[in-house]
C-alpha atoms as a PDB file:
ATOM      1  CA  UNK A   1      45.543 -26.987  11.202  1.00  0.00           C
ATOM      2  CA  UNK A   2      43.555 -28.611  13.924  1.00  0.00           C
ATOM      3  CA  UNK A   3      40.021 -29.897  13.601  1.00  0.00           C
ATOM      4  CA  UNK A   4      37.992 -28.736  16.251  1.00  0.00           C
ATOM      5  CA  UNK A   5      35.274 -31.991  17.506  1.00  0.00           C
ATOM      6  CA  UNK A   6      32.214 -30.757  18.728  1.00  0.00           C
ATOM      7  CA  UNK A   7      31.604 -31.817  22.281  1.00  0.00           C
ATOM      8  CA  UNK A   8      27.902 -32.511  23.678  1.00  0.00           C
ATOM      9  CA  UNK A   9      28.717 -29.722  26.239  1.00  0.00           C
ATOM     10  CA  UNK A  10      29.293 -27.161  23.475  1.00  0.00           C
ATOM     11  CA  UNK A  11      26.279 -27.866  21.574  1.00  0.00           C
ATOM     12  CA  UNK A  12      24.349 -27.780  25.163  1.00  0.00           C
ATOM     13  CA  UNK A  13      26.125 -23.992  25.215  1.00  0.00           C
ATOM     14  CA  UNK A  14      25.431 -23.190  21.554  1.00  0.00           C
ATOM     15  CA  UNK A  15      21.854 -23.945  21.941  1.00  0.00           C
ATOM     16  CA  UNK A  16      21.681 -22.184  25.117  1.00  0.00           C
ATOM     17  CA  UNK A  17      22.779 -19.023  23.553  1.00  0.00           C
ATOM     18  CA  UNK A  18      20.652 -19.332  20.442  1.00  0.00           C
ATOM     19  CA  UNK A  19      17.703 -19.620  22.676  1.00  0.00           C
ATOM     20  CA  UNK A  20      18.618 -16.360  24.745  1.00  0.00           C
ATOM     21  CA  UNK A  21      19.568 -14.582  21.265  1.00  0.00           C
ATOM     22  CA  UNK A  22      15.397 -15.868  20.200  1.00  0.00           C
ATOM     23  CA  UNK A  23      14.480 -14.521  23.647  1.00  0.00           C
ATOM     24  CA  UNK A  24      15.968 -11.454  24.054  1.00  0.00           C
ATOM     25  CA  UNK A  25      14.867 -10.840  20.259  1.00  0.00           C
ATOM     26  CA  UNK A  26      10.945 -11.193  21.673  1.00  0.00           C
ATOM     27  CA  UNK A  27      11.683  -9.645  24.581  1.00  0.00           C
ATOM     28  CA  UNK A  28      12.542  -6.100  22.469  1.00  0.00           C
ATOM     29  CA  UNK A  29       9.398  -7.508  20.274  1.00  0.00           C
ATOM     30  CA  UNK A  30       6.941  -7.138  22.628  1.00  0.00           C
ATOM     31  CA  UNK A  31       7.991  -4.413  24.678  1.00  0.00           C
ATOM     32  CA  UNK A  32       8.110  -2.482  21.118  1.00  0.00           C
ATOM     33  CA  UNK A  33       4.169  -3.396  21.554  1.00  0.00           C
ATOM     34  CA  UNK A  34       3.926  -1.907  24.719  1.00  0.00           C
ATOM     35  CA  UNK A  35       5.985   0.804  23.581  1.00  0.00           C
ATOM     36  CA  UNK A  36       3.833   1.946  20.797  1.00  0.00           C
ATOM     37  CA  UNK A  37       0.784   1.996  23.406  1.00  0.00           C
ATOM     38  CA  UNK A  38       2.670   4.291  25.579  1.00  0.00           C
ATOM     39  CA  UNK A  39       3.549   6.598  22.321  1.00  0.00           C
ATOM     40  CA  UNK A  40      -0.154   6.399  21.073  1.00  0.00           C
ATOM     41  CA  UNK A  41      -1.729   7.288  24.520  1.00  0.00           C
ATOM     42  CA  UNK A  42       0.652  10.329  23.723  1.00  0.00           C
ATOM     43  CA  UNK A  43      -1.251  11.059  20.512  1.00  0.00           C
ATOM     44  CA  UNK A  44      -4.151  10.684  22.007  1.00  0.00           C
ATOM     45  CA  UNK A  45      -3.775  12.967  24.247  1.00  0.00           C
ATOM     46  CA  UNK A  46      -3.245  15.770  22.016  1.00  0.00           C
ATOM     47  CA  UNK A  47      -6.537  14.847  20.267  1.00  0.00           C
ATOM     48  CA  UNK A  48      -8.293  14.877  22.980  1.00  0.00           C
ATOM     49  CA  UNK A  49      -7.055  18.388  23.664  1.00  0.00           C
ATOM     50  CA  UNK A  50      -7.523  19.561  20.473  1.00  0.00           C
ATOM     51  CA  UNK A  51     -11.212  18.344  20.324  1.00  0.00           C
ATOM     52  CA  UNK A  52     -11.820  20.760  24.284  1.00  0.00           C
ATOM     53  CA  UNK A  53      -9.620  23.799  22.304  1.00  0.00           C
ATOM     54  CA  UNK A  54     -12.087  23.307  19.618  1.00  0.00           C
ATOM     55  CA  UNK A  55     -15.505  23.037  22.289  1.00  0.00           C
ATOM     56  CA  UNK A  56     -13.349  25.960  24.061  1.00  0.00           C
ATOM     57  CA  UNK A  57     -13.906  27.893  21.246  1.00  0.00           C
ATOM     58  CA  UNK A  58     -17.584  26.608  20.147  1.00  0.00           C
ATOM     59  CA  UNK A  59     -19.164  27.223  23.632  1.00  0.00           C
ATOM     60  CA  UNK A  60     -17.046  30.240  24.313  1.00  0.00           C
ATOM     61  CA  UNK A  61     -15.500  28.837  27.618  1.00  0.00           C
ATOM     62  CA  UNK A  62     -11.796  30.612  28.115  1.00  0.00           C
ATOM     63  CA  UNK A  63      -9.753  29.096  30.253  1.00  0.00           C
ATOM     64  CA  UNK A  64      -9.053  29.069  33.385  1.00  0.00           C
ATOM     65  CA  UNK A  65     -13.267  28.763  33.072  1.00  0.00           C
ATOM     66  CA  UNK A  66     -14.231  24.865  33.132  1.00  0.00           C
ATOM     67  CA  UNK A  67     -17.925  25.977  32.647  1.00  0.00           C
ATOM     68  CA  UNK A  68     -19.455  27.831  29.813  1.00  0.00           C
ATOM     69  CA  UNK A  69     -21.740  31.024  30.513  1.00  0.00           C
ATOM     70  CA  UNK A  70     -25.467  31.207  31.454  1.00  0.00           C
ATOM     71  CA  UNK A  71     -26.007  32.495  27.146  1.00  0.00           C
ATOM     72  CA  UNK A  72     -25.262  28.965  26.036  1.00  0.00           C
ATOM     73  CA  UNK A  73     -28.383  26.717  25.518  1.00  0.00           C
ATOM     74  CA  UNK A  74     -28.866  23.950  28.030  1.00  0.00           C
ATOM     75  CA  UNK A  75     -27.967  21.380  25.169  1.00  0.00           C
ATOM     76  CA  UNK A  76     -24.738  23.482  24.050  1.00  0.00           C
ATOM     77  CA  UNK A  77     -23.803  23.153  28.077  1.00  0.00           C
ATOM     78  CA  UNK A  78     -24.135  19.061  27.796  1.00  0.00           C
ATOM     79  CA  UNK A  79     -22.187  19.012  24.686  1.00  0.00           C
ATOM     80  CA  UNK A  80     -19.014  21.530  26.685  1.00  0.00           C
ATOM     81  CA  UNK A  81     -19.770  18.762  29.281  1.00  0.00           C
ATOM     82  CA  UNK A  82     -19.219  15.647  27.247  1.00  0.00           C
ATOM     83  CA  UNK A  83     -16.452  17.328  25.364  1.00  0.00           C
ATOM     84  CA  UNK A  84     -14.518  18.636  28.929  1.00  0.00           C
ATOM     85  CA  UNK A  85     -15.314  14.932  30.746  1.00  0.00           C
ATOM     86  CA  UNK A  86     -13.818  13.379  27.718  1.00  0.00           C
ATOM     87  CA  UNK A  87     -10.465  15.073  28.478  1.00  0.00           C
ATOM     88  CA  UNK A  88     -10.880  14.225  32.129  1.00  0.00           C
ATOM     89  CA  UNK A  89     -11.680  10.829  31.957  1.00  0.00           C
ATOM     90  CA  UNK A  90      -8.859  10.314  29.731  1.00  0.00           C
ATOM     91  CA  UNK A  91      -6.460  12.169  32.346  1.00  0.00           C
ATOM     92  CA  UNK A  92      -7.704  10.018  35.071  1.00  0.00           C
ATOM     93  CA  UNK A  93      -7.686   7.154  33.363  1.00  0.00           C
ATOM     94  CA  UNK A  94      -3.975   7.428  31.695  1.00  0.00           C
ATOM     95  CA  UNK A  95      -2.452   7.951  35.228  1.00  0.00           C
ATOM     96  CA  UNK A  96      -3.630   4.470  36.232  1.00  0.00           C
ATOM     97  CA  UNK A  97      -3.429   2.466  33.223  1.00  0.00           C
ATOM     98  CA  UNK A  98       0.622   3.555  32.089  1.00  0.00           C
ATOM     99  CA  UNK A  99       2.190   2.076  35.138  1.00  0.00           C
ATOM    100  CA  UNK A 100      -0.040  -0.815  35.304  1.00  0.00           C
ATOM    101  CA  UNK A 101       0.840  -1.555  31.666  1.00  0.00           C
ATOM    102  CA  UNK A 102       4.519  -1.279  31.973  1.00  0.00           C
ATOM    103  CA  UNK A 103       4.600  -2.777  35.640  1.00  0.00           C
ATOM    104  CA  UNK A 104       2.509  -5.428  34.646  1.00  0.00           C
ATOM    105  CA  UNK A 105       4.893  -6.157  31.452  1.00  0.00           C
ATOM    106  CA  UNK A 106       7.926  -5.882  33.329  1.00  0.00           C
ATOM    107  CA  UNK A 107       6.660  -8.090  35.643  1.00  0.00           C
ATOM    108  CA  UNK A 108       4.758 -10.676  33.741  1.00  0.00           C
ATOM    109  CA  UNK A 109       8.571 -11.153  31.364  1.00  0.00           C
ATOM    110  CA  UNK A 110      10.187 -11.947  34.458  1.00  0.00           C
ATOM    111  CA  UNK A 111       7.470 -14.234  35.306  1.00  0.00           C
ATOM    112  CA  UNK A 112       6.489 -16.272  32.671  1.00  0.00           C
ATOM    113  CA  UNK A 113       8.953 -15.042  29.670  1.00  0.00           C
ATOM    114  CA  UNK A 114       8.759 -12.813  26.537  1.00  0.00           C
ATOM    115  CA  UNK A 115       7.450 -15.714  24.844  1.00  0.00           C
ATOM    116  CA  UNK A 116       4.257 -16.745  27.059  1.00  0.00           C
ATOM    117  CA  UNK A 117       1.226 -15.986  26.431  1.00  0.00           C
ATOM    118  CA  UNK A 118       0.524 -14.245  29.806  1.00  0.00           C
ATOM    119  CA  UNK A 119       3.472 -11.488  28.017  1.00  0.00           C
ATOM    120  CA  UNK A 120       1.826 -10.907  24.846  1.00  0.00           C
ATOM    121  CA  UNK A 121      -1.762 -10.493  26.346  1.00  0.00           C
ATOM    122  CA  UNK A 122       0.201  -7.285  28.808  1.00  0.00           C
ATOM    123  CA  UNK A 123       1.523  -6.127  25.570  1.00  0.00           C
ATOM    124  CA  UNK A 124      -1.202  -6.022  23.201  1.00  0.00           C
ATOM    125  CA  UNK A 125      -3.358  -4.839  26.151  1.00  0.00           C
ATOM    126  CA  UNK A 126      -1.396  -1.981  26.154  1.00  0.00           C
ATOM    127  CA  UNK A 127      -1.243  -1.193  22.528  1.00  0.00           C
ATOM    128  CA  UNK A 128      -4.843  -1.475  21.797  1.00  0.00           C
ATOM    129  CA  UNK A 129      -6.258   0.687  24.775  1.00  0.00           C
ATOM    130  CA  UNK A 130      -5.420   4.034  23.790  1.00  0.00           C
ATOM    131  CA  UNK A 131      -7.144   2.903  20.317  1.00  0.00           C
ATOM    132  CA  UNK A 132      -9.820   2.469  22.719  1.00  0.00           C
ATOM    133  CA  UNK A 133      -9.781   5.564  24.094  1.00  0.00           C
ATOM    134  CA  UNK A 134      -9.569   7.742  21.266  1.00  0.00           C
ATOM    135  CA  UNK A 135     -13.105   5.804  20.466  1.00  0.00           C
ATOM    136  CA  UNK A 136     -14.215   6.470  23.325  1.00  0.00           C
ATOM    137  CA  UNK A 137     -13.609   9.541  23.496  1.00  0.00           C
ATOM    138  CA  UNK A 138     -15.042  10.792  19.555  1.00  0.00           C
ATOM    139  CA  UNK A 139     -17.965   8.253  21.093  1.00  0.00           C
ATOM    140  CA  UNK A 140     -18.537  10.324  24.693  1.00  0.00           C
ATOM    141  CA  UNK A 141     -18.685  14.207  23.080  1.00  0.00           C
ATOM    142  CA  UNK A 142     -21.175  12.481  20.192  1.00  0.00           C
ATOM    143  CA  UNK A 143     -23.663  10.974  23.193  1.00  0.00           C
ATOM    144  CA  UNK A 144     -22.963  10.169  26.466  1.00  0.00           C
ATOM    145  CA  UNK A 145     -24.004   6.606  26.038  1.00  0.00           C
ATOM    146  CA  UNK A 146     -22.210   6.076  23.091  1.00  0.00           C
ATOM    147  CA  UNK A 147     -19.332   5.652  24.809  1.00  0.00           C
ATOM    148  CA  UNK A 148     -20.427   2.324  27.295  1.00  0.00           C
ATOM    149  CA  UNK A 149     -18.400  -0.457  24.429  1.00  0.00           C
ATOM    150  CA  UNK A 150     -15.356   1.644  24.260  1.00  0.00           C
ATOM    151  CA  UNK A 151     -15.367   2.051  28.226  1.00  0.00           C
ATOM    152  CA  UNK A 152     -16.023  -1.601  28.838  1.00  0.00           C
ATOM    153  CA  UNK A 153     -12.945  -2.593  26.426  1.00  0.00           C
ATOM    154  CA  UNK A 154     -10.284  -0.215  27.964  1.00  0.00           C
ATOM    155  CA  UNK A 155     -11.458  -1.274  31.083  1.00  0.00           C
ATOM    156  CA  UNK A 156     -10.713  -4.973  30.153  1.00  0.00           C
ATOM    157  CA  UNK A 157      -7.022  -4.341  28.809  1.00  0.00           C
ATOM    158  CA  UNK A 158      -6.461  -2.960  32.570  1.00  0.00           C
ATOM    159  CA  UNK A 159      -7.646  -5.456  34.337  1.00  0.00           C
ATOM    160  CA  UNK A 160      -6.154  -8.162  32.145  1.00  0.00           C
ATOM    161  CA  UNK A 161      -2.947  -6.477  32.222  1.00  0.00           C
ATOM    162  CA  UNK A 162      -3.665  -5.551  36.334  1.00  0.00           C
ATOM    163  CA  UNK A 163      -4.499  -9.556  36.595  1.00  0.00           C
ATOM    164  CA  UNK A 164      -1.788 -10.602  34.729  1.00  0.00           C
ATOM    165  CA  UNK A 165       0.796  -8.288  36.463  1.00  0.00           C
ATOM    166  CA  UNK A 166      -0.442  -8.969  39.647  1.00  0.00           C
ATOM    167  CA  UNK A 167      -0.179 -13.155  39.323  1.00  0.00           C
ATOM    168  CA  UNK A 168       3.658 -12.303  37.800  1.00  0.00           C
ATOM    169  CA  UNK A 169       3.936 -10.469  41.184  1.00  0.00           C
ATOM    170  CA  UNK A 170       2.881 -12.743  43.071  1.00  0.00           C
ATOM    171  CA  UNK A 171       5.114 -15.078  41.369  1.00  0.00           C
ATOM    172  CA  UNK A 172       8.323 -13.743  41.739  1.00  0.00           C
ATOM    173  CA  UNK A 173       7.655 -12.979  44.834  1.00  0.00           C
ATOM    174  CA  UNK A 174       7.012 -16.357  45.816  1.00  0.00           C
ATOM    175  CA  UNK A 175      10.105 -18.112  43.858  1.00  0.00           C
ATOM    176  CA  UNK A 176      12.710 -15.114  45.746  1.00  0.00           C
ATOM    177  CA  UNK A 177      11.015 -16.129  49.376  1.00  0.00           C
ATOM    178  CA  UNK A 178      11.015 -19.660  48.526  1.00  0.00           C
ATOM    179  CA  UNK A 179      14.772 -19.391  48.539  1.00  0.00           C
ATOM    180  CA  UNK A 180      15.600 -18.347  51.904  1.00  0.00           C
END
């Protein structure tokens, strides 16, 4: 049998592949992160529609109607209201935040790696907001300004991840210019 001698060049490989096995392992990690945001946004969408079937209902709006009739009390109207901008602002606000979370994390592992810090701030960013949000949004049908602390923290895991993404952007788009 043959003995095989370990040559500085194969150990060079060997650790080059263990630290692309570590990598790609993180990689999966944190876009699992970003992952569960994207399925919880998901959930909280449905709660957010089940909370205006449920003021539907209350107030005695039927849809396609978006405002209740002139027998509801002037406080019952403000409480349709908070309940119906809830589910708006969340609509609105989910149609800008999703890409900028996944763009941004895309972006941001091509940049800096699934390992940096710059990664794992996109990630979690994206897996607490829709937390957030459903806070926000029990917060905003409760009293209006209730819901200023849960607005000001979704708003900062956008523009962290918006930031973040942006810089990665910026980045890349620097290095693939750089080498023409």
């Amino acid at each position: 049998y043959t003995v095989k001698v370990k040559t500085t060049e194969h150990n060079r490989r060997e650790n080059v592949n263990q630290r692309n096995r570590r990598e790609k392992g993180e990689q999966c990690a944190y876009f699992f992160v970003a992952a569960i945001g994207t399925l919880a946004t998901g959930f909280v969408v449905f709660v957010s529609v089940a909370d205006l079937s449920k003021a539907r209902m209350k107030y005695g709006v039927k849809a396609p109607n978006t405002e209740p009739d002139d027998s509801v009390s002037a406080e019952d109207k403000q409480a349709w209201k908070r309940a119906y901008r809830q589910y708006v602002n969340l609509v609105e606000w989910t149609t800008v935040t999703q890409p900028v979370f996944w763009t941004s994390a895309v972006l941001t592992r091509e940049a800096f790696g699934a390992s940096s810090k710059q990664f794992k701030i996109v990630s979690y960013a994206a897996a607490l907001w829709p937390l957030i949000r459903l806070g926000y949004g029990k917060a905003y049908q409760i009293d209006a300004e209730k819901r200023h602390s849960y607005f000001g923290a979704s708003t900062m895991c956008l523009l962290l991840s918006l930031v973040i993404g942006s810089v990665s952007a910026a980045k890349l788009a620097r290095q693939e210019f750089s080498r023409k």
